[in-house]
C-alpha atoms as a PDB file:
ATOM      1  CA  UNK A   1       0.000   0.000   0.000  1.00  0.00           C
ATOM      2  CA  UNK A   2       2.624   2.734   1.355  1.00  0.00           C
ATOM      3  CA  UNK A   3       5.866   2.696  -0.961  1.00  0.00           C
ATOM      4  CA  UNK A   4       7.617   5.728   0.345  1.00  0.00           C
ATOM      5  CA  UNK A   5       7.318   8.911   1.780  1.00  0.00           C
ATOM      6  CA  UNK A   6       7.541  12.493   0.556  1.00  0.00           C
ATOM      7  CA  UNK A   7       8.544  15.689   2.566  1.00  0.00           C
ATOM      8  CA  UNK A   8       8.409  18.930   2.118  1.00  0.00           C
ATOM      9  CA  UNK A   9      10.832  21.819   3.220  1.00  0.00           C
ATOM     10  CA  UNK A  10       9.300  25.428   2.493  1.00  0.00           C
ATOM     11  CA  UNK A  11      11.688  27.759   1.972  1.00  0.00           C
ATOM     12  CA  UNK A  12      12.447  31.984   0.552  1.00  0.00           C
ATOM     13  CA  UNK A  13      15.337  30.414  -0.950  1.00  0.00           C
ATOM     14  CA  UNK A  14      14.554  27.171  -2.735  1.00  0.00           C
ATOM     15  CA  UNK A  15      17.205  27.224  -5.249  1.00  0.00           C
ATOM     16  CA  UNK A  16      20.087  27.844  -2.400  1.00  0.00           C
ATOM     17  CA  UNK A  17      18.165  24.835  -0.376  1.00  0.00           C
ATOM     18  CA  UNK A  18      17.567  22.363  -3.326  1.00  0.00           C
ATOM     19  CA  UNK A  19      21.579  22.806  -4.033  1.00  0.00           C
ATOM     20  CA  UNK A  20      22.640  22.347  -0.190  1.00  0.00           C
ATOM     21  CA  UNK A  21      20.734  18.719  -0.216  1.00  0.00           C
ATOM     22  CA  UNK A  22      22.430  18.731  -3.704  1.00  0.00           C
ATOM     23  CA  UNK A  23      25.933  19.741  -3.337  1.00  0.00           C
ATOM     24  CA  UNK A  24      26.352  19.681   0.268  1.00  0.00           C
ATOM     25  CA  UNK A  25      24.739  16.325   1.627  1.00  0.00           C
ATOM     26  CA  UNK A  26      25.083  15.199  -2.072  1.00  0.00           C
ATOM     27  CA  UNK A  27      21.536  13.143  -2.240  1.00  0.00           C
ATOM     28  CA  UNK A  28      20.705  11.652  -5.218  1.00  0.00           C
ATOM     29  CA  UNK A  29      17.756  13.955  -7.239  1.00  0.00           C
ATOM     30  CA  UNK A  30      15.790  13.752 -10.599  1.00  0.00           C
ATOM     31  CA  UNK A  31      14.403  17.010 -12.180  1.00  0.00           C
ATOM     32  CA  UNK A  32      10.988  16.596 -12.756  1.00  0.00           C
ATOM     33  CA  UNK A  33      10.385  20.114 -15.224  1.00  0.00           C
ATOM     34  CA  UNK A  34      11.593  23.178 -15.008  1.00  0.00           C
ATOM     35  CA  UNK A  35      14.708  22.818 -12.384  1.00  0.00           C
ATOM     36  CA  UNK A  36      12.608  21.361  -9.718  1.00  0.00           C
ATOM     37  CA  UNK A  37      14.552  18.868  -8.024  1.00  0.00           C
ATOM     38  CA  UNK A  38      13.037  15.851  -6.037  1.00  0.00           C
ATOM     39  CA  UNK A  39      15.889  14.159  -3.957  1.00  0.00           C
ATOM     40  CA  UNK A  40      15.723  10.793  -2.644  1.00  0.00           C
ATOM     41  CA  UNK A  41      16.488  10.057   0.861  1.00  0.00           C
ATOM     42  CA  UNK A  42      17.637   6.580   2.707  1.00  0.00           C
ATOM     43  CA  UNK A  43      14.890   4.814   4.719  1.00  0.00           C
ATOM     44  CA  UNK A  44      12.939   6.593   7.355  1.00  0.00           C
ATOM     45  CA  UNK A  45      10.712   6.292   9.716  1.00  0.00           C
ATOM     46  CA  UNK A  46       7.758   7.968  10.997  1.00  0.00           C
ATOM     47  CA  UNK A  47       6.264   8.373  14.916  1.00  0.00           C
ATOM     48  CA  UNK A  48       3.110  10.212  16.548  1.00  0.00           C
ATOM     49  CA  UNK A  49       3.262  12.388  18.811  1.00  0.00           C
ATOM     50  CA  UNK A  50       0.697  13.745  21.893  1.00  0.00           C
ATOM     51  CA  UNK A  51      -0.239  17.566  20.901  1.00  0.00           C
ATOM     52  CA  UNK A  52      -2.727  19.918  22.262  1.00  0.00           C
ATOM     53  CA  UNK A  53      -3.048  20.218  18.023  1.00  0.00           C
ATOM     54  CA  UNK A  54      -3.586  18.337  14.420  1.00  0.00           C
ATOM     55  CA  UNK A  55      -1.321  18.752  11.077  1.00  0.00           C
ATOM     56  CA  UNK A  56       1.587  19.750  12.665  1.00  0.00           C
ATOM     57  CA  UNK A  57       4.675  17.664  11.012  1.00  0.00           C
ATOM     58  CA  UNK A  58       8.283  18.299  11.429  1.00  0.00           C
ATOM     59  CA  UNK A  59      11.399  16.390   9.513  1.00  0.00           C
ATOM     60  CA  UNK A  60      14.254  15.431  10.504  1.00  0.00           C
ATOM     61  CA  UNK A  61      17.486  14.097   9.049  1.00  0.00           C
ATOM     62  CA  UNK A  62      19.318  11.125  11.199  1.00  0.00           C
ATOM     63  CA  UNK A  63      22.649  10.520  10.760  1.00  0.00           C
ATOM     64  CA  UNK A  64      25.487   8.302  12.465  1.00  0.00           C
ATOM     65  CA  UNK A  65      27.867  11.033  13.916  1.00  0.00           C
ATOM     66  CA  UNK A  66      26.068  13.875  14.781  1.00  0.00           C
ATOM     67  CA  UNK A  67      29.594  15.878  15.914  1.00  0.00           C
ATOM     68  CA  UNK A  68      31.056  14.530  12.490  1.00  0.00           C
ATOM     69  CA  UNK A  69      28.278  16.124  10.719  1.00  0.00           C
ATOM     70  CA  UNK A  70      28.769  19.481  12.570  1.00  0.00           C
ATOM     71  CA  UNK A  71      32.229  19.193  11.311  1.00  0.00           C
ATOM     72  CA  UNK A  72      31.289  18.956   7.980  1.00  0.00           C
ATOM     73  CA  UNK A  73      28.407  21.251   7.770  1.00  0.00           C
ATOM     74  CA  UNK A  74      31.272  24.117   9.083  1.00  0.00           C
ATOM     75  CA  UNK A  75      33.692  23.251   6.572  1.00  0.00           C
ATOM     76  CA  UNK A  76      30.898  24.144   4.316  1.00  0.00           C
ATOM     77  CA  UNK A  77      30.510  27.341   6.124  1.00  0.00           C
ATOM     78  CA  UNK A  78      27.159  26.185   7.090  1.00  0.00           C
ATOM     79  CA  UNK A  79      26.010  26.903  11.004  1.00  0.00           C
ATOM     80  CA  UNK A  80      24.469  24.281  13.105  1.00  0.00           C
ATOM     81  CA  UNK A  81      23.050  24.687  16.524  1.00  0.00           C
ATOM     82  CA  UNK A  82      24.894  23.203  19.839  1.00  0.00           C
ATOM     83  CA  UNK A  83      24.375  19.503  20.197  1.00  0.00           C
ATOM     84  CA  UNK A  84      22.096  18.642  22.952  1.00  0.00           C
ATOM     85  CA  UNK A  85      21.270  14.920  24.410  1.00  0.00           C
ATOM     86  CA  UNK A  86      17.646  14.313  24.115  1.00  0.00           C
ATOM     87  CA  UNK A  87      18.314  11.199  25.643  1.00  0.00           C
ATOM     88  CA  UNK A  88      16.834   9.555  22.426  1.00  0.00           C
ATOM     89  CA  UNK A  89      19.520  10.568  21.076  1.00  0.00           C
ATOM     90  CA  UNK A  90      22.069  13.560  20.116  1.00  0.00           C
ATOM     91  CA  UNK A  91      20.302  16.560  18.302  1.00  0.00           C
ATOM     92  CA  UNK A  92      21.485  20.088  16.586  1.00  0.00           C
ATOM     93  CA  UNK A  93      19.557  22.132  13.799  1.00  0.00           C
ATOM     94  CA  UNK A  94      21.964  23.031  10.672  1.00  0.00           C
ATOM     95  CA  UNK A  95      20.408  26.479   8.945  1.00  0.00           C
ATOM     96  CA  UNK A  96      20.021  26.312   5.642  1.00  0.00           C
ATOM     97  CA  UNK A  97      21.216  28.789   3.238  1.00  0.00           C
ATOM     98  CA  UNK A  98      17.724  30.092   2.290  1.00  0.00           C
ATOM     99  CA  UNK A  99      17.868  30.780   6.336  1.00  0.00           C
ATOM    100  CA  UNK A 100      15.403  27.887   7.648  1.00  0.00           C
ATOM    101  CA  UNK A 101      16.739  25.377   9.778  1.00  0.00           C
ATOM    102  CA  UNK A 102      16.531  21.670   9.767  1.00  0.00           C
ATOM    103  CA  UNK A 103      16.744  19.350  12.554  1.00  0.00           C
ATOM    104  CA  UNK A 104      19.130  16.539  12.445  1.00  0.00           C
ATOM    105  CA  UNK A 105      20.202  14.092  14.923  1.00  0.00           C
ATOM    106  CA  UNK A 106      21.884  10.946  15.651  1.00  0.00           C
ATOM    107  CA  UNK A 107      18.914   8.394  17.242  1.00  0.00           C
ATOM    108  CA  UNK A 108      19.991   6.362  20.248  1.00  0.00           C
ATOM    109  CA  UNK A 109      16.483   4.544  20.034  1.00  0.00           C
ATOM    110  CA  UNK A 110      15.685   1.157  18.078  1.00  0.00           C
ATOM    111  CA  UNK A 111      15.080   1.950  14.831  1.00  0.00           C
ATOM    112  CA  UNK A 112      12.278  -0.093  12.853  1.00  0.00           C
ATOM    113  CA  UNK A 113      13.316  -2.182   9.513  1.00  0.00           C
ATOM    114  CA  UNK A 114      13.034  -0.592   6.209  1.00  0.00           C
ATOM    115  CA  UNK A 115       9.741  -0.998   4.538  1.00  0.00           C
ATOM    116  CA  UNK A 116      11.344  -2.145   0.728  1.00  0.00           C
ATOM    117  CA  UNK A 117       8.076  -1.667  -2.089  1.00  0.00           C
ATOM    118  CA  UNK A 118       4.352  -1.638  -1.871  1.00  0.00           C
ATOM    119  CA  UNK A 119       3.087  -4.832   0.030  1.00  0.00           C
ATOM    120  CA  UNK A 120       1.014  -5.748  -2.517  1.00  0.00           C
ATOM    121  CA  UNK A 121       4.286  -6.099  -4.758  1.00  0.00           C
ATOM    122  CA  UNK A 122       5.522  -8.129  -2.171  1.00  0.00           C
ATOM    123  CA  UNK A 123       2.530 -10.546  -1.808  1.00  0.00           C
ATOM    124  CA  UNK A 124       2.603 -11.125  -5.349  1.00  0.00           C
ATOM    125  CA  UNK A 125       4.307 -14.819  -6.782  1.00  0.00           C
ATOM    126  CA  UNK A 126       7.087 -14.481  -9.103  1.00  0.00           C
ATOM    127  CA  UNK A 127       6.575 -15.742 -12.366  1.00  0.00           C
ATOM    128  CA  UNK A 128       8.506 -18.793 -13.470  1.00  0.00           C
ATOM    129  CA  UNK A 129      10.768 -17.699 -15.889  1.00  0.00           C
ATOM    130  CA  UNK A 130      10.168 -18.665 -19.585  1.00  0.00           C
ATOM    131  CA  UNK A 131      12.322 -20.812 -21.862  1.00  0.00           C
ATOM    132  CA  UNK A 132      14.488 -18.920 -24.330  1.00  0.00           C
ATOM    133  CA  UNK A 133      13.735 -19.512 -27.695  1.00  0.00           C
ATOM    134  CA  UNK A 134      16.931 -20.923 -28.429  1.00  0.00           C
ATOM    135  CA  UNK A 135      16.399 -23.499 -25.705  1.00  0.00           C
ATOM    136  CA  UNK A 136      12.574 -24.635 -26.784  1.00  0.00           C
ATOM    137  CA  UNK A 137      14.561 -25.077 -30.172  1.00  0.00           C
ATOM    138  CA  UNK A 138      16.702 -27.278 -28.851  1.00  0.00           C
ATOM    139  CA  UNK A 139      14.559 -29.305 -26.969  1.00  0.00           C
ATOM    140  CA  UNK A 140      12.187 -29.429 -29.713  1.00  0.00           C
ATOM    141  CA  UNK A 141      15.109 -31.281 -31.699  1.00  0.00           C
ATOM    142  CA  UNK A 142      16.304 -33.399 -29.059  1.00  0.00           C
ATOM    143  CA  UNK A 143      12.392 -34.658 -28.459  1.00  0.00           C
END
């Protein structure tokens, strides 16, 4: 049913912000018309919250060295917040260059398996592979 999930960052600067996720945390993208870049992004993982309110989302990066990533993100010249232990692990905000910022962390919690493709994709038999030609031909000769 589900086969991936797609986030949105709104920004005053999209161009500067589509070539940080670009250039900068180099993820993969496809232009889909006109410039605008969709980037893929390694598995995630989604969790509910208690809220006094509805439709309020948030997104987060993870990654598996959160001081590393501060490194790298300054070598960029690219600002990230101090790193503070949430206990569920170690989180700082980097800002982007269209000036929002974007929360990224380094989980100390399980982490769920990968969903990989639709489940109905994966509920489906394989087909038995056919003969090649070739083959039928000569079986057809040998018969």
């Amino acid at each position: 049913m589900i086969v991936g999930a797609h986030s949105i960052i709104y920004s005053k600067s999209p161009e500067a912000d589509r070539g940080f996720l670009r250039d900068v945390l180099g993820l993969p993208s496809v232009d889909v018309g006109d410039g605008w870049l969709i980037f893929g992004l390694p598995p995630s993982e989604v969790a509910v919250h208690p809220s006094g309110k509805n439709d309020g989302h948030e997104l987060y990066l993870m990654c598996e060295d959160v001081e590393s990533f501060v490194a790298a993100m300054a070598k960029h010249g690219l600002a990230c917040g101090p790193v503070q232990n949430q206990g569920w692990g170690l989180l700082t905000q980097v800002t982007l260059p269209g000036g929002g910022k974007l929360g990224v962390y380094q989980p100390r919690h399980a982490r769920p398996k990968p969903v990989s493709g639709s489940a109905s994709a994966r509920r489906r038999p394989r087909a038995k592979p056919r003969a090649r030609p070739r083959a039928r031909r000569a079986a057809r000769r040998r018969g």
